[in-house]
C-alpha atoms as a PDB file:
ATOM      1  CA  UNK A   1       0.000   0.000   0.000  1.00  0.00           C
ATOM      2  CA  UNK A   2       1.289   3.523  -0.437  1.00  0.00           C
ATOM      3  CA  UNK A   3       2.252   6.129   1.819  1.00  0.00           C
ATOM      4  CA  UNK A   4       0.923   9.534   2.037  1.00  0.00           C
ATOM      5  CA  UNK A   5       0.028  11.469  -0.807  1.00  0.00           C
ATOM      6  CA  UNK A   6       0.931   8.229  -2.637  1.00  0.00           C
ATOM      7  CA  UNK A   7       3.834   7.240  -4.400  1.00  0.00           C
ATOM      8  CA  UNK A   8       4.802   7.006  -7.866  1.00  0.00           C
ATOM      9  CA  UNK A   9       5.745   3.081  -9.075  1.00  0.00           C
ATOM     10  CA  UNK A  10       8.700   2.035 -10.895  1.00  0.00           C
ATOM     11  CA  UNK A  11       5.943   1.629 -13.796  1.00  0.00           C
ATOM     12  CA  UNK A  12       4.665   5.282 -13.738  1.00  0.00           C
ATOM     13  CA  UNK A  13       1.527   4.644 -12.052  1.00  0.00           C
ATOM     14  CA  UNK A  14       0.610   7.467  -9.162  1.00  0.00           C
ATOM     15  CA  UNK A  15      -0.539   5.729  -6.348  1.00  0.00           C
ATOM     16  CA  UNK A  16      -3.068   7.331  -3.516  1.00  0.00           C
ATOM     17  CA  UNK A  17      -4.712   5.429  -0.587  1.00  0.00           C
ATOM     18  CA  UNK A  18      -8.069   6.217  -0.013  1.00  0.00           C
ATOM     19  CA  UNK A  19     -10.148   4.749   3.531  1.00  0.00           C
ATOM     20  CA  UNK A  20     -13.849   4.899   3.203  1.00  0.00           C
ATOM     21  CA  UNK A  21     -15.563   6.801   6.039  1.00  0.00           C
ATOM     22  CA  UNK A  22     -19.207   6.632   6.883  1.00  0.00           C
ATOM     23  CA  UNK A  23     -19.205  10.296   5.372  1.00  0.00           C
ATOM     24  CA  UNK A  24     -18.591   8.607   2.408  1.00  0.00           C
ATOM     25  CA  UNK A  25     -21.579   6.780   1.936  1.00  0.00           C
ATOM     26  CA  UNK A  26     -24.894   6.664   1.706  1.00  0.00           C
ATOM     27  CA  UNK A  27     -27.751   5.271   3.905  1.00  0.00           C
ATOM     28  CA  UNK A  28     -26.894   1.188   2.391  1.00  0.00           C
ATOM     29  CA  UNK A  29     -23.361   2.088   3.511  1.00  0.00           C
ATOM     30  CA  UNK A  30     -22.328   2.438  -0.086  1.00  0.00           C
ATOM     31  CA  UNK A  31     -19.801   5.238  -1.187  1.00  0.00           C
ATOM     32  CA  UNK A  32     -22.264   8.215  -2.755  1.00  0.00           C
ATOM     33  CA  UNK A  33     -21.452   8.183  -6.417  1.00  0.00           C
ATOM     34  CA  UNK A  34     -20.238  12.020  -5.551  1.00  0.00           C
ATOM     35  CA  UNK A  35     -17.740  11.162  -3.035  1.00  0.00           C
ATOM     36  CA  UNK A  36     -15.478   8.900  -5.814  1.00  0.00           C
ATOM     37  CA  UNK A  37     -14.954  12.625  -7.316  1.00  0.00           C
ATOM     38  CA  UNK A  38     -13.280  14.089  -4.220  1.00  0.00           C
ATOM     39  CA  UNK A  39     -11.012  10.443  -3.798  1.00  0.00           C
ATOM     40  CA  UNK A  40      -9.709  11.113  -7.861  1.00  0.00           C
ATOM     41  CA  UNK A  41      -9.403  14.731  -7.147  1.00  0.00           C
ATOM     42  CA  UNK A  42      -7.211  13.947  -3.958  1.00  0.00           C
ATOM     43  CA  UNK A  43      -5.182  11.819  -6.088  1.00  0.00           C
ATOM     44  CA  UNK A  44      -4.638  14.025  -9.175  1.00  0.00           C
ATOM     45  CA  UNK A  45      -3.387  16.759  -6.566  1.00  0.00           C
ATOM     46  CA  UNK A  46      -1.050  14.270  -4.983  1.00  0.00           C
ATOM     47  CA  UNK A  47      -0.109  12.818  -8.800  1.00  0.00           C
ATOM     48  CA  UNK A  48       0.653  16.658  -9.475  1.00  0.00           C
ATOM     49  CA  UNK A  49       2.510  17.330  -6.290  1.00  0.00           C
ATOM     50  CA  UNK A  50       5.040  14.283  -6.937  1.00  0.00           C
ATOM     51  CA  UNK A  51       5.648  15.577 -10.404  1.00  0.00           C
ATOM     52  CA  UNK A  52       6.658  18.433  -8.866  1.00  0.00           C
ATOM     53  CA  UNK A  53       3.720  21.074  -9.700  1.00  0.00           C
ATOM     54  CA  UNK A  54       2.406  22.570  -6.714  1.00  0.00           C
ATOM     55  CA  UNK A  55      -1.327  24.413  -6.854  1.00  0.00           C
ATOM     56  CA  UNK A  56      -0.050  27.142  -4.828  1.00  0.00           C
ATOM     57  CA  UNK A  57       3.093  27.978  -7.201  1.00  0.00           C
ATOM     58  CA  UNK A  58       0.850  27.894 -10.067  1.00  0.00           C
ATOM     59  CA  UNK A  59      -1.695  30.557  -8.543  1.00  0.00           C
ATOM     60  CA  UNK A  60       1.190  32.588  -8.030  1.00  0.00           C
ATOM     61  CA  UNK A  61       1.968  32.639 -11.071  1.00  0.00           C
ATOM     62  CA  UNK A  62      -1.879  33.518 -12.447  1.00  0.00           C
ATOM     63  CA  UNK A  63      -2.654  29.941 -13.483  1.00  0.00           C
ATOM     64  CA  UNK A  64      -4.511  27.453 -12.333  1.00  0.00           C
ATOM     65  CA  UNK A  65      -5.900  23.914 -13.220  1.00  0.00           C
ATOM     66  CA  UNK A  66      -9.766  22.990 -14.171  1.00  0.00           C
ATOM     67  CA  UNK A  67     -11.474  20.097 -14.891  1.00  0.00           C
ATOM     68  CA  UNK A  68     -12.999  20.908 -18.738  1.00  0.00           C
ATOM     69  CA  UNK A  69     -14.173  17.020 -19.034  1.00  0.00           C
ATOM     70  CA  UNK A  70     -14.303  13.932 -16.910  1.00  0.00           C
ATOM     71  CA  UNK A  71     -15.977  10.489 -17.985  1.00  0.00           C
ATOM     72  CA  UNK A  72     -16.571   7.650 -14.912  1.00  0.00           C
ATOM     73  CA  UNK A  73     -17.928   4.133 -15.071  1.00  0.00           C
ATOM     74  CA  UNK A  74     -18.422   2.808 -11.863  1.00  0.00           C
ATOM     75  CA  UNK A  75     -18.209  -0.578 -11.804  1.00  0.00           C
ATOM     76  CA  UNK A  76     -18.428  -1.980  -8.397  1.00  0.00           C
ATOM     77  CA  UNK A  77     -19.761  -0.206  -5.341  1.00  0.00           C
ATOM     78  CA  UNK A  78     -17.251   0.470  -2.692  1.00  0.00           C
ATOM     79  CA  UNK A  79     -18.464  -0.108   0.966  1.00  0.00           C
ATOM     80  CA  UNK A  80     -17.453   1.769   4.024  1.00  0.00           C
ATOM     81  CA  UNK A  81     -14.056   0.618   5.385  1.00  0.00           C
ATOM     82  CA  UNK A  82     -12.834   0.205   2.676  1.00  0.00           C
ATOM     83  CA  UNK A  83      -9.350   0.366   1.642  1.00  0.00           C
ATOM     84  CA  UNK A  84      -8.817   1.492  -1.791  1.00  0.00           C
ATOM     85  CA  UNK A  85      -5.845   2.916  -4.107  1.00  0.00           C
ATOM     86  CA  UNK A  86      -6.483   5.307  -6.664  1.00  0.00           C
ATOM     87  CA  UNK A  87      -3.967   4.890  -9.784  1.00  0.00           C
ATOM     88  CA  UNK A  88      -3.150   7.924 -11.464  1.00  0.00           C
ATOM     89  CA  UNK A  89      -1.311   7.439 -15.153  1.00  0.00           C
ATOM     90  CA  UNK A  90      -0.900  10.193 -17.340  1.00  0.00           C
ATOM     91  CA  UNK A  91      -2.207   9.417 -21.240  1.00  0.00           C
ATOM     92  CA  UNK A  92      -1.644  13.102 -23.132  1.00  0.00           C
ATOM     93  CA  UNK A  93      -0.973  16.347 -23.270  1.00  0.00           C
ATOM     94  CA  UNK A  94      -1.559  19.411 -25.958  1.00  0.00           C
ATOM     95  CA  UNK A  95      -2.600  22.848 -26.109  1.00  0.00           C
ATOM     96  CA  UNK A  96      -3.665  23.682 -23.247  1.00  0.00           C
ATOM     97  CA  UNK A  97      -4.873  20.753 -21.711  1.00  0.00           C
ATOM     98  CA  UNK A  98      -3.790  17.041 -20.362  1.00  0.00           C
ATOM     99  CA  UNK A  99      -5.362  13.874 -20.168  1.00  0.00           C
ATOM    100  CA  UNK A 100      -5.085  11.325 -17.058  1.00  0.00           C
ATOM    101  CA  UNK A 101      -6.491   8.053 -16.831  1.00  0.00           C
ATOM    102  CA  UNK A 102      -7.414   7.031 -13.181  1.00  0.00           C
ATOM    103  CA  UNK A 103      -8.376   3.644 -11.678  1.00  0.00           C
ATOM    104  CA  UNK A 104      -9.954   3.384  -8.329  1.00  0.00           C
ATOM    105  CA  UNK A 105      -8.868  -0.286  -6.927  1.00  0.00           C
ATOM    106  CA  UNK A 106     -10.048  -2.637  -3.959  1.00  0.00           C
ATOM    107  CA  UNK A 107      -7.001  -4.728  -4.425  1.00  0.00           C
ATOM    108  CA  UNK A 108      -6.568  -6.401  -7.672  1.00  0.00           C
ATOM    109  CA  UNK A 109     -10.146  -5.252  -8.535  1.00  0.00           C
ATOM    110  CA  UNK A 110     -10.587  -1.971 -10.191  1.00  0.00           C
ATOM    111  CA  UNK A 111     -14.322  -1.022  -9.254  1.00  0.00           C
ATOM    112  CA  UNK A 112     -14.435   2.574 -10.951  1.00  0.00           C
ATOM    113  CA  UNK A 113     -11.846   4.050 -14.120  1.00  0.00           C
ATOM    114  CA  UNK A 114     -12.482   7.486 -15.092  1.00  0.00           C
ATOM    115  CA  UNK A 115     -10.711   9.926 -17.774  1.00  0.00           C
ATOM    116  CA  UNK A 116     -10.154  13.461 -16.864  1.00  0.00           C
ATOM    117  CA  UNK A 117      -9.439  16.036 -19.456  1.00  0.00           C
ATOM    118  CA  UNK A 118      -7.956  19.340 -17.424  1.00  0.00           C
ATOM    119  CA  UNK A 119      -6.771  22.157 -18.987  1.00  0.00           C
ATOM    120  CA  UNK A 120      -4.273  25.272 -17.539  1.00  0.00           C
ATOM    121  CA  UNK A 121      -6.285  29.192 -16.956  1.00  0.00           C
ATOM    122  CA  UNK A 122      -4.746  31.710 -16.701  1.00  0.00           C
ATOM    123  CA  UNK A 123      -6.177  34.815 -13.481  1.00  0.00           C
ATOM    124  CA  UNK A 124      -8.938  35.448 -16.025  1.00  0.00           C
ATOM    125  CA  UNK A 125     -10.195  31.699 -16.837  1.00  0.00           C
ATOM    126  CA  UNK A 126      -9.300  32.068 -20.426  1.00  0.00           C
ATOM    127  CA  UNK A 127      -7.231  28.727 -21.589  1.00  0.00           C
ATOM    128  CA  UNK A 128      -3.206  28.955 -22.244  1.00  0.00           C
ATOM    129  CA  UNK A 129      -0.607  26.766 -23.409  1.00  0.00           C
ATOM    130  CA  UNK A 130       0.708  24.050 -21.109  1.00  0.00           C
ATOM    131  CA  UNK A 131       4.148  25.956 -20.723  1.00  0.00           C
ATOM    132  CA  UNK A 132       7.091  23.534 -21.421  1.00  0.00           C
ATOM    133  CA  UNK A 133       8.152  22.946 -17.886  1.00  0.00           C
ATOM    134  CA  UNK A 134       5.084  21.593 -17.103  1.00  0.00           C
ATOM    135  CA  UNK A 135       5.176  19.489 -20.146  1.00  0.00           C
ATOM    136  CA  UNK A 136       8.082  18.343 -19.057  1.00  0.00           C
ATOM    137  CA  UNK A 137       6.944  17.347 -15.437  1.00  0.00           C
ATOM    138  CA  UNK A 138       4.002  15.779 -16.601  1.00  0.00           C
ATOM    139  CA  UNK A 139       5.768  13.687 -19.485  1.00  0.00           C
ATOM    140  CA  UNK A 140       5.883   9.757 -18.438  1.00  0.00           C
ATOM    141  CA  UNK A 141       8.685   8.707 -16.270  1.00  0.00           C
END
């Protein structure tokens, strides 16, 4: 299992625990199909951070991530307790905008995958090129 703010493998994959509180879930005990957002958002922040691109530099700098597109099966319902590992793999980038592919995993068994299209805005939400740097830091290991 990872450690905090996950880890990235040998393979490239970002990993990200996630625990399942009761806040999670709804009245069966299931995770609300709203609270898998906030467990791939953690992870794209922490997939970001070990890349080395920090929220708080960017906004300093006038520019800040959004979320333009996301698309989510979910699969399998999670269940409170429950330990799971979001995987965080980066597919493309261009323009202004990058593509991750995310797995949410109860062990072997991956029980929601989602694609997230985000794209880079500058202080007055208008789009702008991904600037190399961060190109650079996203590009596969």
């Amino acid at each position: 299992m990872s450690v905090f703010g996950g880890e990235i493998g040998p393979d490239g994959v970002h990993r990200f625990p996630v625990r399942v509180y009761f806040e999670d879930t709804d009245f069966s005990t299931n995770v609300y199909h709203a609270a898998y957002l906030k467990f791939l958002e953690r992870a794209r922040t922490e997939f970001l951070r070990a890349h080395g691109i920090h929220h708080a530099e960017l906004i300093s700098e006038g520019l800040a991530f959004a979320v333009r597109e996301m698309t989510i099966s979910y699969d399998k319902p999670a269940h409170i307790d429950d330990l799971l590992e979001v995987l965080t793999t980066f597919a493309e980038a261009g323009g202004a905008r990058f593509v991750l592919d995310q797995n949410l995993a109860r062990g072997d068994e991956i029980i929601c995958r989602a694609r997230v299209v985000a794209v880079l805005l500058n202080e007055r939400g208008r789009p702008v090129r991904l600037p190399s740097r961060l190109r650079e830091l996203l590009a596969p290991m």
